[in-house]
PDB file of N, CA and C in Angstrom:
ATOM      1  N   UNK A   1      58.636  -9.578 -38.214  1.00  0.00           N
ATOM      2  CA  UNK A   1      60.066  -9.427 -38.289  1.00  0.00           C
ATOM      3  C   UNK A   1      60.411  -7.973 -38.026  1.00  0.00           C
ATOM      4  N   UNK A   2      61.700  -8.091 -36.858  1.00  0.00           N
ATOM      5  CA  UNK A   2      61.820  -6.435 -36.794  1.00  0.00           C
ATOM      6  C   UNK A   2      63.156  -6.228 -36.500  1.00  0.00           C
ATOM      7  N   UNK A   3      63.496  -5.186 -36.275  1.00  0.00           N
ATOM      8  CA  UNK A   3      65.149  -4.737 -36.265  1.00  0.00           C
ATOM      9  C   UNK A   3      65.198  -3.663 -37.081  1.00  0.00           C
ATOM     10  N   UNK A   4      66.878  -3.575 -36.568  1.00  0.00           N
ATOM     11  CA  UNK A   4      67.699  -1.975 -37.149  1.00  0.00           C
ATOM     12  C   UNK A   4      67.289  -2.047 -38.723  1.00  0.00           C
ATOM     13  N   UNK A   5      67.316  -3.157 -39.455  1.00  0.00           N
ATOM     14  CA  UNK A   5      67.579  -3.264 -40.757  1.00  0.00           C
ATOM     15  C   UNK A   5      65.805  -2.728 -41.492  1.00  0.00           C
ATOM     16  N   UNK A   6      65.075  -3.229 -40.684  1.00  0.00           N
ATOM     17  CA  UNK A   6      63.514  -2.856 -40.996  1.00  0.00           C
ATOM     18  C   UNK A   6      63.350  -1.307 -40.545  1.00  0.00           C
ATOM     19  N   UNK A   7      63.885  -1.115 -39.360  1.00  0.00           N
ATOM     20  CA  UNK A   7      63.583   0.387 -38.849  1.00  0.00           C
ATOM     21  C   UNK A   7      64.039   1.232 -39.830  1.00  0.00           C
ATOM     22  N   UNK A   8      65.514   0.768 -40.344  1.00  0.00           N
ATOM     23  CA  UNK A   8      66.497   1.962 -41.521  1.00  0.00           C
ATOM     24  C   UNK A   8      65.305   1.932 -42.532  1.00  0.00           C
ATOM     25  N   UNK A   9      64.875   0.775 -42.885  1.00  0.00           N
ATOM     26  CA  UNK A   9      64.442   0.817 -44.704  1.00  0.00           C
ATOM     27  C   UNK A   9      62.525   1.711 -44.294  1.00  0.00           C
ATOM     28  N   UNK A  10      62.407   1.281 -43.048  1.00  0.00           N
ATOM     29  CA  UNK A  10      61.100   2.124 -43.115  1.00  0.00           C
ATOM     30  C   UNK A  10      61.610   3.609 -43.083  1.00  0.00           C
ATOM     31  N   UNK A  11      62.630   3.860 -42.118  1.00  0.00           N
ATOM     32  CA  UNK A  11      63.077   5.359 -42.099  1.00  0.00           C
ATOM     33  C   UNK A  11      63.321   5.935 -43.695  1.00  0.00           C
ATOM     34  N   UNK A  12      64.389   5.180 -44.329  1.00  0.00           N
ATOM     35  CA  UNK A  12      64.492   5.187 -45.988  1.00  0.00           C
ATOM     36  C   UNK A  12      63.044   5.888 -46.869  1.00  0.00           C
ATOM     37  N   UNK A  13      62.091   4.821 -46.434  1.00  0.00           N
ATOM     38  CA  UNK A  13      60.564   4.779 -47.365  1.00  0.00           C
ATOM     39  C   UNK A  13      60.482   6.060 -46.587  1.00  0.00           C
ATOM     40  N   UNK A  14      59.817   6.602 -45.694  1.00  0.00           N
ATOM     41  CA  UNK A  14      59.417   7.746 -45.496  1.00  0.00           C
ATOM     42  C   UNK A  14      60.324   8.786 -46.056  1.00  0.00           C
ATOM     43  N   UNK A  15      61.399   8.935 -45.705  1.00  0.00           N
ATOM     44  CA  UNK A  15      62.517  10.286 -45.791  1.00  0.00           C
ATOM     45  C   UNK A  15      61.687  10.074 -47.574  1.00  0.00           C
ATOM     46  N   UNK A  16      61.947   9.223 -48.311  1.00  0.00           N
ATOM     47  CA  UNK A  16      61.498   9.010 -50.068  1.00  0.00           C
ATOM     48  C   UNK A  16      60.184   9.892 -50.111  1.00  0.00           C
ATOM     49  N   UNK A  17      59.149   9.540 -49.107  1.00  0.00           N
ATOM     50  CA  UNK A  17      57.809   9.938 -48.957  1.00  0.00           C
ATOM     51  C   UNK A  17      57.846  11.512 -49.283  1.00  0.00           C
ATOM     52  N   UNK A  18      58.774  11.823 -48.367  1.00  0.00           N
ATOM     53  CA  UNK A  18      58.392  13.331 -47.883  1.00  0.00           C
ATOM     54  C   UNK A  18      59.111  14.096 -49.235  1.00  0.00           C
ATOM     55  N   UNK A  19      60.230  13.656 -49.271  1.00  0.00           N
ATOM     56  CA  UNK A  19      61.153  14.043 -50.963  1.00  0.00           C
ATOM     57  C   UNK A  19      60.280  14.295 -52.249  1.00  0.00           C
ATOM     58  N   UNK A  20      59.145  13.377 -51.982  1.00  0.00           N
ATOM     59  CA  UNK A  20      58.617  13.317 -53.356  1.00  0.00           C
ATOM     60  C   UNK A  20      57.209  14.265 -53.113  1.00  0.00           C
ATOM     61  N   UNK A  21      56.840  14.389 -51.751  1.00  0.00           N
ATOM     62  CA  UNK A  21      55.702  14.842 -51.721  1.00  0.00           C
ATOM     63  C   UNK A  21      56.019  16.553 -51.531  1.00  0.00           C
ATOM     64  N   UNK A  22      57.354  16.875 -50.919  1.00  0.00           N
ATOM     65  CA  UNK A  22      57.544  18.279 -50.707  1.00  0.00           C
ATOM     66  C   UNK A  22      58.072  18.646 -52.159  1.00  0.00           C
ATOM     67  N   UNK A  23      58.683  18.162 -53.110  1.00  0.00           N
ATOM     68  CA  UNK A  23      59.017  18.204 -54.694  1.00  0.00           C
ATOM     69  C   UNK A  23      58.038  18.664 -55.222  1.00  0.00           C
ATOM     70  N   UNK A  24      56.849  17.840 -55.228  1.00  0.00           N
ATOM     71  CA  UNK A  24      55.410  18.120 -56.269  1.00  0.00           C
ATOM     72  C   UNK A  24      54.907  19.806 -55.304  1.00  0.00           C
ATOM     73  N   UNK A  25      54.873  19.664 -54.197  1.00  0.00           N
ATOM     74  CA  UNK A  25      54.265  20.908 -53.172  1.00  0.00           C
ATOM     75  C   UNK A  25      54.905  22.514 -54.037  1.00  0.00           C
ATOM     76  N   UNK A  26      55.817  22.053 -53.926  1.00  0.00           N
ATOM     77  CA  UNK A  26      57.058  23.046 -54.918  1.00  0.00           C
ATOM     78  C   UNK A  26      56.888  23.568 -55.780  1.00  0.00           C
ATOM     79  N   UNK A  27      55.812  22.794 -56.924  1.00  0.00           N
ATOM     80  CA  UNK A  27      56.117  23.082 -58.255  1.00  0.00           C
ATOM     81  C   UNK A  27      54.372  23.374 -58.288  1.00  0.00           C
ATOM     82  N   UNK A  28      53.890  23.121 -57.000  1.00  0.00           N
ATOM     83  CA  UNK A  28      52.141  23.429 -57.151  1.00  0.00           C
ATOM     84  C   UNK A  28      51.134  22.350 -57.706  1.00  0.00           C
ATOM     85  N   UNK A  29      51.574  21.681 -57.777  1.00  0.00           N
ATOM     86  CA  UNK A  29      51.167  20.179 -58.220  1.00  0.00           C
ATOM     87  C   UNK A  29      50.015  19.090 -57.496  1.00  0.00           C
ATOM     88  N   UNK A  30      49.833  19.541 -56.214  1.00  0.00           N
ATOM     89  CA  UNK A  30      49.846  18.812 -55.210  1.00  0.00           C
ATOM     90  C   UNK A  30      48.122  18.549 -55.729  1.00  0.00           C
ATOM     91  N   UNK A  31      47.536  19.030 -56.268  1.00  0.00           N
ATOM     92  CA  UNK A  31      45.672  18.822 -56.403  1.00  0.00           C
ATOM     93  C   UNK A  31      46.052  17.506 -57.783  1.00  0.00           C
ATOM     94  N   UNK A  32      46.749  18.178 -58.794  1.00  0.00           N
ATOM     95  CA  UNK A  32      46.673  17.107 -59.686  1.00  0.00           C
ATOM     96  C   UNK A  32      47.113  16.020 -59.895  1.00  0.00           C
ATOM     97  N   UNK A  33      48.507  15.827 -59.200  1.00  0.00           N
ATOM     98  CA  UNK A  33      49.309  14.510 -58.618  1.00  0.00           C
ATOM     99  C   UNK A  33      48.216  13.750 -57.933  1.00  0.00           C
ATOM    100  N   UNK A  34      47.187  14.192 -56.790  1.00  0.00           N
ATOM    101  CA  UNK A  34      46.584  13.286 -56.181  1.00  0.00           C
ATOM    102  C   UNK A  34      45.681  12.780 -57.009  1.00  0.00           C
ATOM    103  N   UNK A  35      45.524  13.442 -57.808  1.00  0.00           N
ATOM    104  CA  UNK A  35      44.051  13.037 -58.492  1.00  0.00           C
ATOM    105  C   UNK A  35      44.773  11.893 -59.736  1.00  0.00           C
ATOM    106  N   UNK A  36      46.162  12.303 -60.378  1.00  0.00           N
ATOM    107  CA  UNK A  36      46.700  11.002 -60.718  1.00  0.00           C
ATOM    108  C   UNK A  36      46.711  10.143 -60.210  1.00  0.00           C
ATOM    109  N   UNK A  37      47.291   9.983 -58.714  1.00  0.00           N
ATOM    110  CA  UNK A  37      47.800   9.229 -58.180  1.00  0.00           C
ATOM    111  C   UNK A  37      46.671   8.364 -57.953  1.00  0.00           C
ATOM    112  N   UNK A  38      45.404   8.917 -57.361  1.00  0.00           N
ATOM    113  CA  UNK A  38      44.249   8.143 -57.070  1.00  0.00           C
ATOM    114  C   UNK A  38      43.922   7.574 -58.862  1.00  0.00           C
ATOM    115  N   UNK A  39      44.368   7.828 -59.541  1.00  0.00           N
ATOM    116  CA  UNK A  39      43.786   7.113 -60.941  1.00  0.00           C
ATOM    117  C   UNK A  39      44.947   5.969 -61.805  1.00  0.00           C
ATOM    118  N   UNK A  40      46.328   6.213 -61.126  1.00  0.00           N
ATOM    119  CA  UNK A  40      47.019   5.158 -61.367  1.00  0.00           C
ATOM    120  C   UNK A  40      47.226   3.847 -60.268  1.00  0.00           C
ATOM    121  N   UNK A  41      46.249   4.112 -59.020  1.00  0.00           N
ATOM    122  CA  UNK A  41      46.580   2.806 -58.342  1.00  0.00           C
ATOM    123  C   UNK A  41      46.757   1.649 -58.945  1.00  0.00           C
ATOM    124  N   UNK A  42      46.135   1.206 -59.599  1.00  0.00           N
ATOM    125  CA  UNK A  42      45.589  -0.150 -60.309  1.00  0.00           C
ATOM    126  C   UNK A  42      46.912  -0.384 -61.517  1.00  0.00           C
ATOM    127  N   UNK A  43      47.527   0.724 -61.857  1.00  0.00           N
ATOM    128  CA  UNK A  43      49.072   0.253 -62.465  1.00  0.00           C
ATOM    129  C   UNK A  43      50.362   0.469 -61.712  1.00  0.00           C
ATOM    130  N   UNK A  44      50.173   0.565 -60.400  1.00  0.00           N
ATOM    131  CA  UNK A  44      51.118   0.494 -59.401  1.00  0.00           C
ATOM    132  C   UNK A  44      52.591   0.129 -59.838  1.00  0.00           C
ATOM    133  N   UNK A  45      52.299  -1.751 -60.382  1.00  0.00           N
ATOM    134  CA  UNK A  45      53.712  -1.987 -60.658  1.00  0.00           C
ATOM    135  C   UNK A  45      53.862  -2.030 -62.083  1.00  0.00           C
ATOM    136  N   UNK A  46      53.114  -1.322 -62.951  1.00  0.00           N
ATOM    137  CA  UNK A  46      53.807  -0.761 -64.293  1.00  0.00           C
ATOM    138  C   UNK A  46      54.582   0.432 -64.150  1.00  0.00           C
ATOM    139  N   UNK A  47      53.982   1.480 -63.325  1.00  0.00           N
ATOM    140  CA  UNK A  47      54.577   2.631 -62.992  1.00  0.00           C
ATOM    141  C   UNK A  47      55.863   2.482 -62.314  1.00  0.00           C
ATOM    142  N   UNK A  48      56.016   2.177 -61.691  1.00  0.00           N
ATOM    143  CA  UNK A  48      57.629   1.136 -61.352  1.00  0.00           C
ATOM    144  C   UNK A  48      58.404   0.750 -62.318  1.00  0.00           C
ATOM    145  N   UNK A  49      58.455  -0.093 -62.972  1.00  0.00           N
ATOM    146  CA  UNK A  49      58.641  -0.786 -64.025  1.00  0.00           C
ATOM    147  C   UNK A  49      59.226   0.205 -64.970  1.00  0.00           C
ATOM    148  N   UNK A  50      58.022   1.283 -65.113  1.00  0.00           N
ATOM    149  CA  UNK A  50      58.132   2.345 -66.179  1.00  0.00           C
ATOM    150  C   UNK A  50      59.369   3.469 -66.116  1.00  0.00           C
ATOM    151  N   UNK A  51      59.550   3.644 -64.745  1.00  0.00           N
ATOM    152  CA  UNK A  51      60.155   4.289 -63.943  1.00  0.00           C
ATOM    153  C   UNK A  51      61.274   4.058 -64.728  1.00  0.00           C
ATOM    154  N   UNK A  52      61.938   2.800 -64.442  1.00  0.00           N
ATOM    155  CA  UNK A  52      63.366   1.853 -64.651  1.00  0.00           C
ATOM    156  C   UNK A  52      63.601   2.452 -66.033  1.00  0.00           C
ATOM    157  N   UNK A  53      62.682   2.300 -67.073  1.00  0.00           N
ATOM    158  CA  UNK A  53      62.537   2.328 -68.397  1.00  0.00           C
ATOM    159  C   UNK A  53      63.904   3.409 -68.519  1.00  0.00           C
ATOM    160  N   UNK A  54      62.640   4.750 -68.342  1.00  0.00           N
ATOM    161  CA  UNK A  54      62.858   5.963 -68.652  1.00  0.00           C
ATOM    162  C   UNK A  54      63.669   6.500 -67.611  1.00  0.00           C
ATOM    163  N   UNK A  55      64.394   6.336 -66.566  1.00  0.00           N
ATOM    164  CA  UNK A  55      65.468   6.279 -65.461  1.00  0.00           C
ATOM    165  C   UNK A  55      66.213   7.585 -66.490  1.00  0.00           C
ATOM    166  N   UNK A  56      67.020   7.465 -67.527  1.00  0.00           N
ATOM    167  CA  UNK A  56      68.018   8.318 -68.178  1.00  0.00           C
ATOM    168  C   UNK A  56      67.379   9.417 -68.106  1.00  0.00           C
ATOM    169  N   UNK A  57      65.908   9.391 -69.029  1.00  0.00           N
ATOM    170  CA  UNK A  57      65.065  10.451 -69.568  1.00  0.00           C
ATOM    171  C   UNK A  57      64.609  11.107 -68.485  1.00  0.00           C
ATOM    172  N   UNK A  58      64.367  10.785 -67.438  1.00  0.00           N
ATOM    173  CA  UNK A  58      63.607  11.408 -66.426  1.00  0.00           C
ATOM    174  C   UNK A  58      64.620  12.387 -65.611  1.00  0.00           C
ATOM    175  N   UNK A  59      65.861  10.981 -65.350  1.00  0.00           N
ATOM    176  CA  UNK A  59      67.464  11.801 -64.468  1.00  0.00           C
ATOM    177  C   UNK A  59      67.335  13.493 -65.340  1.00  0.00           C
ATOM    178  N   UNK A  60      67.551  13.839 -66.287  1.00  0.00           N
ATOM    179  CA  UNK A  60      67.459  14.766 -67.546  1.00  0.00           C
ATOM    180  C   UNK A  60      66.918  15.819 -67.094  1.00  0.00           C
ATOM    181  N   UNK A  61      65.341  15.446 -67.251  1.00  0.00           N
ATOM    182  CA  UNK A  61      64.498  15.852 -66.834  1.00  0.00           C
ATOM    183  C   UNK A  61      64.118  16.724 -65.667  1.00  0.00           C
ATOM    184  N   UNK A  62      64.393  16.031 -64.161  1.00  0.00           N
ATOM    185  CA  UNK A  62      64.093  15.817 -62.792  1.00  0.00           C
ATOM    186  C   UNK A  62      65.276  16.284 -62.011  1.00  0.00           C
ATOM    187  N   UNK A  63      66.289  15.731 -62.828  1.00  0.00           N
ATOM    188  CA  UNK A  63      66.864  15.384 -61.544  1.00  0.00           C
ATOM    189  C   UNK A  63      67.259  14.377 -60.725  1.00  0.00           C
ATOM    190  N   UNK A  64      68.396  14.239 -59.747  1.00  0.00           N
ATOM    191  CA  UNK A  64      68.607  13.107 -59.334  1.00  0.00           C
ATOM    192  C   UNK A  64      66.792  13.150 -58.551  1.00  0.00           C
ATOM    193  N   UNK A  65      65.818  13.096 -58.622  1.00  0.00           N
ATOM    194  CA  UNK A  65      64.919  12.751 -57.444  1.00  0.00           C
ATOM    195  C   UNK A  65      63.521  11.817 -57.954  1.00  0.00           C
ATOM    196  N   UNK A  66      64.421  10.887 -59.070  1.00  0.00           N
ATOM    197  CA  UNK A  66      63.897   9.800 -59.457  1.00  0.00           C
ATOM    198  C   UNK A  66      64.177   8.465 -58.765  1.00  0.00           C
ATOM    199  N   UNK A  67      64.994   8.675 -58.360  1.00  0.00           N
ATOM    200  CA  UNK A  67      65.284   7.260 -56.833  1.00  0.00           C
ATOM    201  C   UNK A  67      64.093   7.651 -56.165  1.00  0.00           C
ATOM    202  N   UNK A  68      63.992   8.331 -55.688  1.00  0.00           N
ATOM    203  CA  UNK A  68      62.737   8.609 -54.022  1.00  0.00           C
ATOM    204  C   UNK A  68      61.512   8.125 -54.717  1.00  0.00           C
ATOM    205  N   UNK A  69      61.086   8.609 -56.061  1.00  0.00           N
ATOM    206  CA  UNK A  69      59.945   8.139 -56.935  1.00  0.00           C
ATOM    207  C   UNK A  69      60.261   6.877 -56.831  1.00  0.00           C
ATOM    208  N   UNK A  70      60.817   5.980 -57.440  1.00  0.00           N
ATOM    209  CA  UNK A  70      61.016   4.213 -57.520  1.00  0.00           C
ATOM    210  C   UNK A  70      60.816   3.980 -56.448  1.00  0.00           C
ATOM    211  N   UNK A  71      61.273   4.350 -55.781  1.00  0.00           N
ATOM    212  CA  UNK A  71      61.262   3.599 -54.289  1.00  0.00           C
ATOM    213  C   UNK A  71      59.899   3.563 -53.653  1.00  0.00           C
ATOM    214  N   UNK A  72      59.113   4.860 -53.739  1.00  0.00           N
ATOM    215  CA  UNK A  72      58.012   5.229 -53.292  1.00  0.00           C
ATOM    216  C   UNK A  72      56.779   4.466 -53.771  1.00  0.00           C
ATOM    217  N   UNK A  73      56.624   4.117 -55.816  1.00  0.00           N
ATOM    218  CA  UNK A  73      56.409   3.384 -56.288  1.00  0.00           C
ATOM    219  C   UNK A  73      56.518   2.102 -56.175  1.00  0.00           C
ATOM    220  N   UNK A  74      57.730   1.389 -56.246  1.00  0.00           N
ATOM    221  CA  UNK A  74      57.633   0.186 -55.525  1.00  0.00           C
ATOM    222  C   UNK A  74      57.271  -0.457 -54.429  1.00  0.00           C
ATOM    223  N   UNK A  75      57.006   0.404 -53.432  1.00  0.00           N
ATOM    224  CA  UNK A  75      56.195  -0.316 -52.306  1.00  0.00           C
ATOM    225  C   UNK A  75      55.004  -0.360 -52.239  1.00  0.00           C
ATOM    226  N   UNK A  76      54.468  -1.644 -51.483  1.00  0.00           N
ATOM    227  CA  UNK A  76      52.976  -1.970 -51.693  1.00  0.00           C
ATOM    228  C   UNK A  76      51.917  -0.844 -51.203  1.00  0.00           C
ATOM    229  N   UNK A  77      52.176   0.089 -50.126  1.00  0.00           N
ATOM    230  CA  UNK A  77      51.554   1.110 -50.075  1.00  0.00           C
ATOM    231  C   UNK A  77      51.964   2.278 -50.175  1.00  0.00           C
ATOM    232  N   UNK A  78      53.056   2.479 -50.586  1.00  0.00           N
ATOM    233  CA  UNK A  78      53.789   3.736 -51.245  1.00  0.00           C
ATOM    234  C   UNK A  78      52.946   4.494 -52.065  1.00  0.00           C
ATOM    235  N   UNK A  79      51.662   4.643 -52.731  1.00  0.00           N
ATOM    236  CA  UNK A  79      51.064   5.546 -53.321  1.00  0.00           C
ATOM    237  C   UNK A  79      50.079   5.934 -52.242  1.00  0.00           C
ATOM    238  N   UNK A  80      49.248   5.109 -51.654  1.00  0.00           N
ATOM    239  CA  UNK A  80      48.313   5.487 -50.412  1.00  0.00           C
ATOM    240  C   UNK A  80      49.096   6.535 -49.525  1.00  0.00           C
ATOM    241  N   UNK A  81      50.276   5.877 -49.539  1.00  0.00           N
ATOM    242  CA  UNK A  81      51.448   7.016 -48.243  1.00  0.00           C
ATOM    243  C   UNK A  81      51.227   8.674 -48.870  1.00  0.00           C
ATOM    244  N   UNK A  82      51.783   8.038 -49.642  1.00  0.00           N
ATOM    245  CA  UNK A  82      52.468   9.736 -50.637  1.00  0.00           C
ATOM    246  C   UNK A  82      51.254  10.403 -50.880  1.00  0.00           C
ATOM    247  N   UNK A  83      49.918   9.553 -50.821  1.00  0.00           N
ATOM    248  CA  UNK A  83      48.347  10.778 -51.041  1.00  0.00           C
ATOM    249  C   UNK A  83      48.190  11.480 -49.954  1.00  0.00           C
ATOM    250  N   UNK A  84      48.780  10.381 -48.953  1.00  0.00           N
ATOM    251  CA  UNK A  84      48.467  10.720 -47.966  1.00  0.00           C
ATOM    252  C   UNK A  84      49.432  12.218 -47.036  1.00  0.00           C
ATOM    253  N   UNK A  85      50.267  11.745 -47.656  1.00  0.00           N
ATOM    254  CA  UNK A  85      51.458  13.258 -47.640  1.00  0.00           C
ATOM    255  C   UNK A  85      50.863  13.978 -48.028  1.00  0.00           C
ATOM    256  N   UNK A  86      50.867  14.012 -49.199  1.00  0.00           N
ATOM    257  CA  UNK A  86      50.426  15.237 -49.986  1.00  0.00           C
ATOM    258  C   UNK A  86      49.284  16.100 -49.009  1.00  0.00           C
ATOM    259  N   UNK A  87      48.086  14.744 -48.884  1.00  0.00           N
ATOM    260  CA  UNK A  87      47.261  15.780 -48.296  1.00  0.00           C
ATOM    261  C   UNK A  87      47.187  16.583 -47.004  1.00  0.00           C
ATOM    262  N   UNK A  88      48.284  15.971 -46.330  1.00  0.00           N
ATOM    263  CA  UNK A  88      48.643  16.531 -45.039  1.00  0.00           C
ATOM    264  C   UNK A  88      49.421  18.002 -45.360  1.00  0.00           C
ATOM    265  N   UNK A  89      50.319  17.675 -46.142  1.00  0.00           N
ATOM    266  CA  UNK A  89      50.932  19.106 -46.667  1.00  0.00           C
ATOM    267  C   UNK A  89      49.998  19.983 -47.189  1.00  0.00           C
ATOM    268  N   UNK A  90      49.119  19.958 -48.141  1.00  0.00           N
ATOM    269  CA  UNK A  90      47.818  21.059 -48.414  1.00  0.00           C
ATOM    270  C   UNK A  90      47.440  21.482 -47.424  1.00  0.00           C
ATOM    271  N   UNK A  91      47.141  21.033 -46.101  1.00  0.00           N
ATOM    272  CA  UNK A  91      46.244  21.228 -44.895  1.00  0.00           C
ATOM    273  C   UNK A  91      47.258  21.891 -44.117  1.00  0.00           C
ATOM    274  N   UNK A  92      48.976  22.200 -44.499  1.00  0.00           N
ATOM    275  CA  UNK A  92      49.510  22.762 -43.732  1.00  0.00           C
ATOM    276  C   UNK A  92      49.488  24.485 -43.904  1.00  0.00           C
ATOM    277  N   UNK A  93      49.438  24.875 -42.873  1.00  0.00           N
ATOM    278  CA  UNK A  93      49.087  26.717 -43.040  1.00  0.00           C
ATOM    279  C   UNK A  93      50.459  27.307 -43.562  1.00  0.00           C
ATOM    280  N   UNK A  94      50.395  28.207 -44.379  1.00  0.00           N
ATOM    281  CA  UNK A  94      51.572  28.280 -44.683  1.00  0.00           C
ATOM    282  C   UNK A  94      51.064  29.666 -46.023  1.00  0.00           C
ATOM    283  N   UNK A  95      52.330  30.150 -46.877  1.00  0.00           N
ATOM    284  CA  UNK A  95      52.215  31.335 -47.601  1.00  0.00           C
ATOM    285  C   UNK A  95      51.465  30.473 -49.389  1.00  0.00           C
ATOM    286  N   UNK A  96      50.569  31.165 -49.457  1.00  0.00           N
ATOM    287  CA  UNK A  96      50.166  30.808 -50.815  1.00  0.00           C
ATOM    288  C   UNK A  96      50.410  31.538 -51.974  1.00  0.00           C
ATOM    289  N   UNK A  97      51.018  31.092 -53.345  1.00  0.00           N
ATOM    290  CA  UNK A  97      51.538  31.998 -54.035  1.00  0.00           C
ATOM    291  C   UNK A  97      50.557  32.689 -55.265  1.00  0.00           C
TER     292      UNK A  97
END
């Protein structure tokens, strides 16, 4: 199945991808997020779920940039993606602080 409506929501999932993966890059995060991330696969859709929970607590927290997380989370390969960001962003040359 394909079309405008699949092209937007894949465009959507990525633009989410990069939001969440240039966020963590930001804050220096990027070694230990993966190493979460590779250790929460297997609760994929609790972490979702969990997300919803704590939605208020996190908004608080974060920031509006708890949508791009859900979203990123909820898809079936949305954590493989976002490792996969991440690690492309480490490998990018750039100023180290």
């Amino acid at each position: 199945m394909s079309g405008p409506g699949l092209i937007e929501q894949e465009a959507q999932f990525e633009d989410s991808v990069e939001y969440v993966a240039r966020e963590i890059q930001l804050y220096g995060m990027t070694g230990p997020a993966v190493m979460f991330l590779e250790a929460s696969r297997p609760y994929r859709a609790l972490g979702s779920q969990a997300m919803l929970f704590f939605d208020p607590y996190l908004r608080t927290i974060f920031g509006g940039g708890s949508d791009a997380m859900q979203r990123v989370l909820a898809e079936e390969g949305g954590i493989d993606r976002l490792i996969e960001r991440l690690e492309e962003i480490d490998e990018e040359p750039g100023w180290d602080a």
